[in-house]
N, C-alpha and C. Protein backbone atom coordinates (compact mmCIF):
# COMPACT_ATOMS: atom_id res chain seq x y z
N UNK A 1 0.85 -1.16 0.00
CA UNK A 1 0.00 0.00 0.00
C UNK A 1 0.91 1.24 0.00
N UNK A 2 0.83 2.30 -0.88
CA UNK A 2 1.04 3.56 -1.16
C UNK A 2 0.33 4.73 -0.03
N UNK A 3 1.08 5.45 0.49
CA UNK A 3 0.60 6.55 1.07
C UNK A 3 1.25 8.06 0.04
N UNK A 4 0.62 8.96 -0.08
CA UNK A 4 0.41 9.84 -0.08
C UNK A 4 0.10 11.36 0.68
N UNK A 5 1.31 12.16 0.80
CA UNK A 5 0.33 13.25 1.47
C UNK A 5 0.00 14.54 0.41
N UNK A 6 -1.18 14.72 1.18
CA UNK A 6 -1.89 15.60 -0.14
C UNK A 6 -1.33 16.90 -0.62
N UNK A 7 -0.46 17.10 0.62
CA UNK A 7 0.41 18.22 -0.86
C UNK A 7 1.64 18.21 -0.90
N UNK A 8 2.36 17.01 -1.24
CA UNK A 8 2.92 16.31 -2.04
C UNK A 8 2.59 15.42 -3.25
N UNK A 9 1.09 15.82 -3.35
CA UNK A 9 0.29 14.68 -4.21
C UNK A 9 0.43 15.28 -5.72
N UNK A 10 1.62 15.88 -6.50
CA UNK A 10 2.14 16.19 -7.83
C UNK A 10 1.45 15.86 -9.22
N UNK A 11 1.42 14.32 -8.87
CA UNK A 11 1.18 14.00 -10.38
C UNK A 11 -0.28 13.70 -10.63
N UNK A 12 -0.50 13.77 -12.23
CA UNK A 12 -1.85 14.04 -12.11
C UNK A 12 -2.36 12.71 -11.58
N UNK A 13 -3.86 13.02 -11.36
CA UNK A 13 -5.07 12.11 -10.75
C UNK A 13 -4.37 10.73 -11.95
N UNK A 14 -4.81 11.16 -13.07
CA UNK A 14 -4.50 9.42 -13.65
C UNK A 14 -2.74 8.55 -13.63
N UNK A 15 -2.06 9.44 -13.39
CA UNK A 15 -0.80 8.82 -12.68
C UNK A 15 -1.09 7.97 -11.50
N UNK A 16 -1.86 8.42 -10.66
CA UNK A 16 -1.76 7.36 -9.55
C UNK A 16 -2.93 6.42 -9.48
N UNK A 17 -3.74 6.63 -10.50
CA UNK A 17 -5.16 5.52 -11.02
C UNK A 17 -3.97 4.25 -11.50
N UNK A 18 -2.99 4.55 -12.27
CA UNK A 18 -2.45 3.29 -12.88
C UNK A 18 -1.62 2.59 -11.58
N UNK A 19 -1.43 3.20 -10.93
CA UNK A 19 -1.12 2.23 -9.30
C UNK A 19 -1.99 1.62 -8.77
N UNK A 20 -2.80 1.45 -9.09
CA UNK A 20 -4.10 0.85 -8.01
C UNK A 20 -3.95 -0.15 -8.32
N UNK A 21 -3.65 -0.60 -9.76
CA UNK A 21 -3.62 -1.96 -10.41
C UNK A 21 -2.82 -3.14 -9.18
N UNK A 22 -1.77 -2.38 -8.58
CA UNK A 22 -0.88 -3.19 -7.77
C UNK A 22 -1.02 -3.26 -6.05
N UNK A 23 -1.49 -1.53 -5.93
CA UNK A 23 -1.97 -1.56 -4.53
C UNK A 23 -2.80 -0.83 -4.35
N UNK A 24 -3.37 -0.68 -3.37
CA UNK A 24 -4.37 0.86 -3.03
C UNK A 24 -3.29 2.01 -2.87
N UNK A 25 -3.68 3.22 -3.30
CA UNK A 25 -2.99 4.61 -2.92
C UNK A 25 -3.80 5.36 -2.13
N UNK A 26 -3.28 5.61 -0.66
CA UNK A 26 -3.99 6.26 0.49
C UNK A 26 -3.53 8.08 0.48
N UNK A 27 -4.07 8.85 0.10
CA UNK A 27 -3.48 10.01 0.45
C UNK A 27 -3.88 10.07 1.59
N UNK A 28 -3.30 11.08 2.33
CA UNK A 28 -3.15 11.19 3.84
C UNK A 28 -3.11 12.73 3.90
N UNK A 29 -4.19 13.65 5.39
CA UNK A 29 -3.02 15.08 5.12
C UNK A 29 -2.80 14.95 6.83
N UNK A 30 -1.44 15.31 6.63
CA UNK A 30 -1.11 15.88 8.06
C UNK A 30 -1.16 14.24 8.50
N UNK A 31 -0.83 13.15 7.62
CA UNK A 31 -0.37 12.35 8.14
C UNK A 31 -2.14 10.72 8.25
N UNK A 32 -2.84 11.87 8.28
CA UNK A 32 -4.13 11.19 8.84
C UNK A 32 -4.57 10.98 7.34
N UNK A 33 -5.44 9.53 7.00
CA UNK A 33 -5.62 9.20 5.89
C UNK A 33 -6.91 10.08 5.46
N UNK A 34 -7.65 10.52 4.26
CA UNK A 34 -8.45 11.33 3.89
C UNK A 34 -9.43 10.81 2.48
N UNK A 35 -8.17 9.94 1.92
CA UNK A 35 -9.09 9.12 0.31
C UNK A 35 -8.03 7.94 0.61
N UNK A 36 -8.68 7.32 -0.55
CA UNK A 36 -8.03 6.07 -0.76
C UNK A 36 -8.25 5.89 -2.23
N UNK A 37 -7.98 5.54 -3.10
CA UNK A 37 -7.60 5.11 -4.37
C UNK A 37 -7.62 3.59 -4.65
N UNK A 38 -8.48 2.75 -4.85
CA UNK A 38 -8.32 1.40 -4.89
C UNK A 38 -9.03 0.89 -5.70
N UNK A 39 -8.41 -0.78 -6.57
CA UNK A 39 -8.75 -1.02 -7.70
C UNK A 39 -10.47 -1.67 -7.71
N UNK A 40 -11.73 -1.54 -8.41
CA UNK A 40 -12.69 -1.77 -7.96
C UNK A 40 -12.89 -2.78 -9.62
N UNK A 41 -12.30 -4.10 -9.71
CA UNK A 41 -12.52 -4.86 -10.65
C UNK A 41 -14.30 -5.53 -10.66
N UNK A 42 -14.78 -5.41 -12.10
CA UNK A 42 -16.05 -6.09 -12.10
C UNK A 42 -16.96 -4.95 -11.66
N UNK A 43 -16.60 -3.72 -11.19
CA UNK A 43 -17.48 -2.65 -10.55
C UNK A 43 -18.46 -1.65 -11.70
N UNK A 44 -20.27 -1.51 -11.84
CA UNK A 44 -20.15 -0.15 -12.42
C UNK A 44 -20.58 0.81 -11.49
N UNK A 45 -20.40 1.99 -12.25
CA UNK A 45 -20.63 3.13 -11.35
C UNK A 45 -22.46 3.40 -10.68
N UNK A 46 -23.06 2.40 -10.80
CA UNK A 46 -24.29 2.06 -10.15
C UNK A 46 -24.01 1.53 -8.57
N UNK A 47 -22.76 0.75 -8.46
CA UNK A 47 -22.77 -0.33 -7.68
C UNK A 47 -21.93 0.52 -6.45
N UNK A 48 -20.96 1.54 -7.25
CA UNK A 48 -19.99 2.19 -6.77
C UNK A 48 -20.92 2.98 -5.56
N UNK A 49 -21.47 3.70 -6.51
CA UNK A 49 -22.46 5.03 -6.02
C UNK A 49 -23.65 4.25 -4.96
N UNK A 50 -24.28 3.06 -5.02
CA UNK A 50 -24.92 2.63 -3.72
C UNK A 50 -24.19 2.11 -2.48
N UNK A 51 -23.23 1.49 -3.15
CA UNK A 51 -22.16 1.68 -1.90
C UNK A 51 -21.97 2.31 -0.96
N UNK A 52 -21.87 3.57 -1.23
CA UNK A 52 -21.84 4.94 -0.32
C UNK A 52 -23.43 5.49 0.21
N UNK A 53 -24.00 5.14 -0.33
CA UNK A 53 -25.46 5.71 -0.11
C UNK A 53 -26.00 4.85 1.20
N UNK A 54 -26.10 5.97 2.31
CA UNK A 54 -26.30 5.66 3.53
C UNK A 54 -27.74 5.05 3.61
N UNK A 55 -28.84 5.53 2.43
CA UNK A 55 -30.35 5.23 2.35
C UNK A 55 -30.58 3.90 2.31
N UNK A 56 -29.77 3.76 0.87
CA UNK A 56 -29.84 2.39 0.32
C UNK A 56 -29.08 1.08 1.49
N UNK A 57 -28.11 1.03 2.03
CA UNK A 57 -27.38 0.44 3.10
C UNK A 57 -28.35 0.29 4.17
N UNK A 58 -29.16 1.14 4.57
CA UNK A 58 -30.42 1.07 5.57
C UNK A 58 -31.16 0.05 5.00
N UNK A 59 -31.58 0.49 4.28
CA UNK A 59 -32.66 -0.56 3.23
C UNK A 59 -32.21 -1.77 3.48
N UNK A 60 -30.92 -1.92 2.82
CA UNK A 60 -30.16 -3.72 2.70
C UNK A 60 -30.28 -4.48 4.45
N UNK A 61 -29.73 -3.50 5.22
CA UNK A 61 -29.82 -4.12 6.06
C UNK A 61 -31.23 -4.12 7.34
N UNK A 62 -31.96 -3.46 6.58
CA UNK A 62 -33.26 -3.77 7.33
C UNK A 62 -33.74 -4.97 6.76
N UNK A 63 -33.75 -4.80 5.46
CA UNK A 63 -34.21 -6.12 4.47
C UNK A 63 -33.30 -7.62 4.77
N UNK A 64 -32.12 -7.99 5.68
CA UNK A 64 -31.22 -8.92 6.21
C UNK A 64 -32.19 -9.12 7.32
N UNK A 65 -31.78 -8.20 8.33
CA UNK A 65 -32.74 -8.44 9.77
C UNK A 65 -33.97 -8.84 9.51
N UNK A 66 -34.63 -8.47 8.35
CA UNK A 66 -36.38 -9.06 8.24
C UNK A 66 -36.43 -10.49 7.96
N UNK A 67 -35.21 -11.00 6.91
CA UNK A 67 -35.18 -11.94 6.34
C UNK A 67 -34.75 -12.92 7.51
N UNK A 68 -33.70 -12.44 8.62
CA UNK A 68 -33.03 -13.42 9.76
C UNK A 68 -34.15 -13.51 10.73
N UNK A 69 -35.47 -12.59 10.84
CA UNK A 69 -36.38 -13.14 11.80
C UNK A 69 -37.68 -13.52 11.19
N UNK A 70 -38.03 -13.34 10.11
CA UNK A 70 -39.22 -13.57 9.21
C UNK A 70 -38.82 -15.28 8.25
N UNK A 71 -37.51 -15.46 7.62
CA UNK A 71 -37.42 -16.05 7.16
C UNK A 71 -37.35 -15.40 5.28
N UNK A 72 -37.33 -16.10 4.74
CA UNK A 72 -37.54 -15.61 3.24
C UNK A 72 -37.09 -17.15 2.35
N UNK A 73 -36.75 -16.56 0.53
CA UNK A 73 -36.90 -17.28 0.03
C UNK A 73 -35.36 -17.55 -0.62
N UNK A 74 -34.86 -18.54 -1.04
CA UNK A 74 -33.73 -19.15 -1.71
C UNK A 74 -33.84 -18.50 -2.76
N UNK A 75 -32.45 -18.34 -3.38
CA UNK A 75 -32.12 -18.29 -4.98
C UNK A 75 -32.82 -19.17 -5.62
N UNK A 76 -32.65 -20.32 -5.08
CA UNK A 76 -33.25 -21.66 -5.88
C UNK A 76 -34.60 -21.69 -6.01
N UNK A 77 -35.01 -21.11 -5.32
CA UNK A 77 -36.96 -21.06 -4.54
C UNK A 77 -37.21 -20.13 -5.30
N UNK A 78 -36.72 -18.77 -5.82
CA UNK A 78 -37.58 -17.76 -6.63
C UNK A 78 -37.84 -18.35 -7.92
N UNK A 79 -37.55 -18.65 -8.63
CA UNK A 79 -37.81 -19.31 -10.23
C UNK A 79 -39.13 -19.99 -9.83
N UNK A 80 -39.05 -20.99 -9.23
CA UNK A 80 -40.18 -21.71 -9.17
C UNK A 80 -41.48 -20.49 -8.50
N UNK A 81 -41.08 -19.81 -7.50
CA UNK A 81 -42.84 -18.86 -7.13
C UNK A 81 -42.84 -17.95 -7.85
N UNK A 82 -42.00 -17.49 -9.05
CA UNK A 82 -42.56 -16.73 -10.01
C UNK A 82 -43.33 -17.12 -10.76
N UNK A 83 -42.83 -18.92 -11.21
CA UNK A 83 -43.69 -19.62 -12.41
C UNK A 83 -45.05 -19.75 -11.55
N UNK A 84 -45.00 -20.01 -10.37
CA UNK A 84 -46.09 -20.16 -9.58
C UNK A 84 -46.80 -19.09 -10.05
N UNK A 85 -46.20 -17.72 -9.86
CA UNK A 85 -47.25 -16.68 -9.43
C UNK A 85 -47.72 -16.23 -10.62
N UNK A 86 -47.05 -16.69 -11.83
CA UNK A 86 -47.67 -16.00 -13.43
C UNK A 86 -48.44 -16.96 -13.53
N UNK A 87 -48.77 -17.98 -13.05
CA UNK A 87 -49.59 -19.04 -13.70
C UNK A 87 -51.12 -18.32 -12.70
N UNK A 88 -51.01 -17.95 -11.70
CA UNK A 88 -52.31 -17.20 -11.21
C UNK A 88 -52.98 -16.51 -12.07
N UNK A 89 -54.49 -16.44 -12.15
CA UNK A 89 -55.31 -15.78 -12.87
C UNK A 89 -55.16 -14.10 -12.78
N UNK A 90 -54.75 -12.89 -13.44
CA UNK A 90 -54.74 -11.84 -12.82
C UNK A 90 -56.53 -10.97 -12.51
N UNK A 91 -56.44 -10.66 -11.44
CA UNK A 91 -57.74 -10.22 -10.88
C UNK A 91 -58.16 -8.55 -12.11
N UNK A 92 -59.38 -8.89 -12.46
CA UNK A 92 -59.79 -7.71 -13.56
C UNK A 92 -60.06 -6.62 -12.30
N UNK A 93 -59.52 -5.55 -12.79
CA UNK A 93 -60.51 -4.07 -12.21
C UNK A 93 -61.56 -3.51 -12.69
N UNK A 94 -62.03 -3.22 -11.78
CA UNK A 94 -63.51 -2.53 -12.08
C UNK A 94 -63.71 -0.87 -12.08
C-alpha cells in the first residue's frame, strides 16, 4: 500500500489511477488518511455510487434483519414462485 500526502500529491489524478492496479494509494493530510484510491474490478458506477449511499445500506440491512427473523426465500426457490405466481389468474378491475 502507497501513502500519499496531499500536498505532495504532484502528479496528475490518472498517474496514480495506474497504481491501483498493484496496490491501493492512500493520500493522507497531516499524516491522517483522507481518500483512498483502490482497484474496484467487475465494478459499475451504479454499484460504486450505492455503496456509499447511507439510504440504500439502511434498506439492505433492514431487508437482512427481516429476512433473519421472518425467514424468506432461496435463490433456488424464486424461479419456481414466479412460475407459480404467473400461472395465477390476474384479478380484472372494475
Amino acid at each position: 500500500m502507497r501513502t500519499v500526502e496531499v500536498t505532495k500529491a504532484t502528479l496528475p489524478l490518472a498517474e496514480y489511477t495506474k497504481e491501483v492496479v498493484k496496490e491501493p494509494v492512500i493520500v493522507t493530510s497531516k499524516g491522517r488518511p483522507v481518500a483512498a484510491l483502490v482497484n474496484i474490478p467487475n465494478a459499475d458506477i451504479e454499484t460504486v455510487a450505492l455503496s456509499q449511499n447511507q439510504q440504500f445500506l439502511s434498506l439492505i440491512e433492514r431487508s437482512r434483519s427481516r429476512q433473519g427473523k421472518e425467514g424468506g426465500f432461496s435463490t433456488e426457490q424464486m424461479p419456481q414462485r414466479l412460475r407459480k405466481k404467473s400461472a395465477e389468474p390476474l384479478e380484472r378491475k372494475r
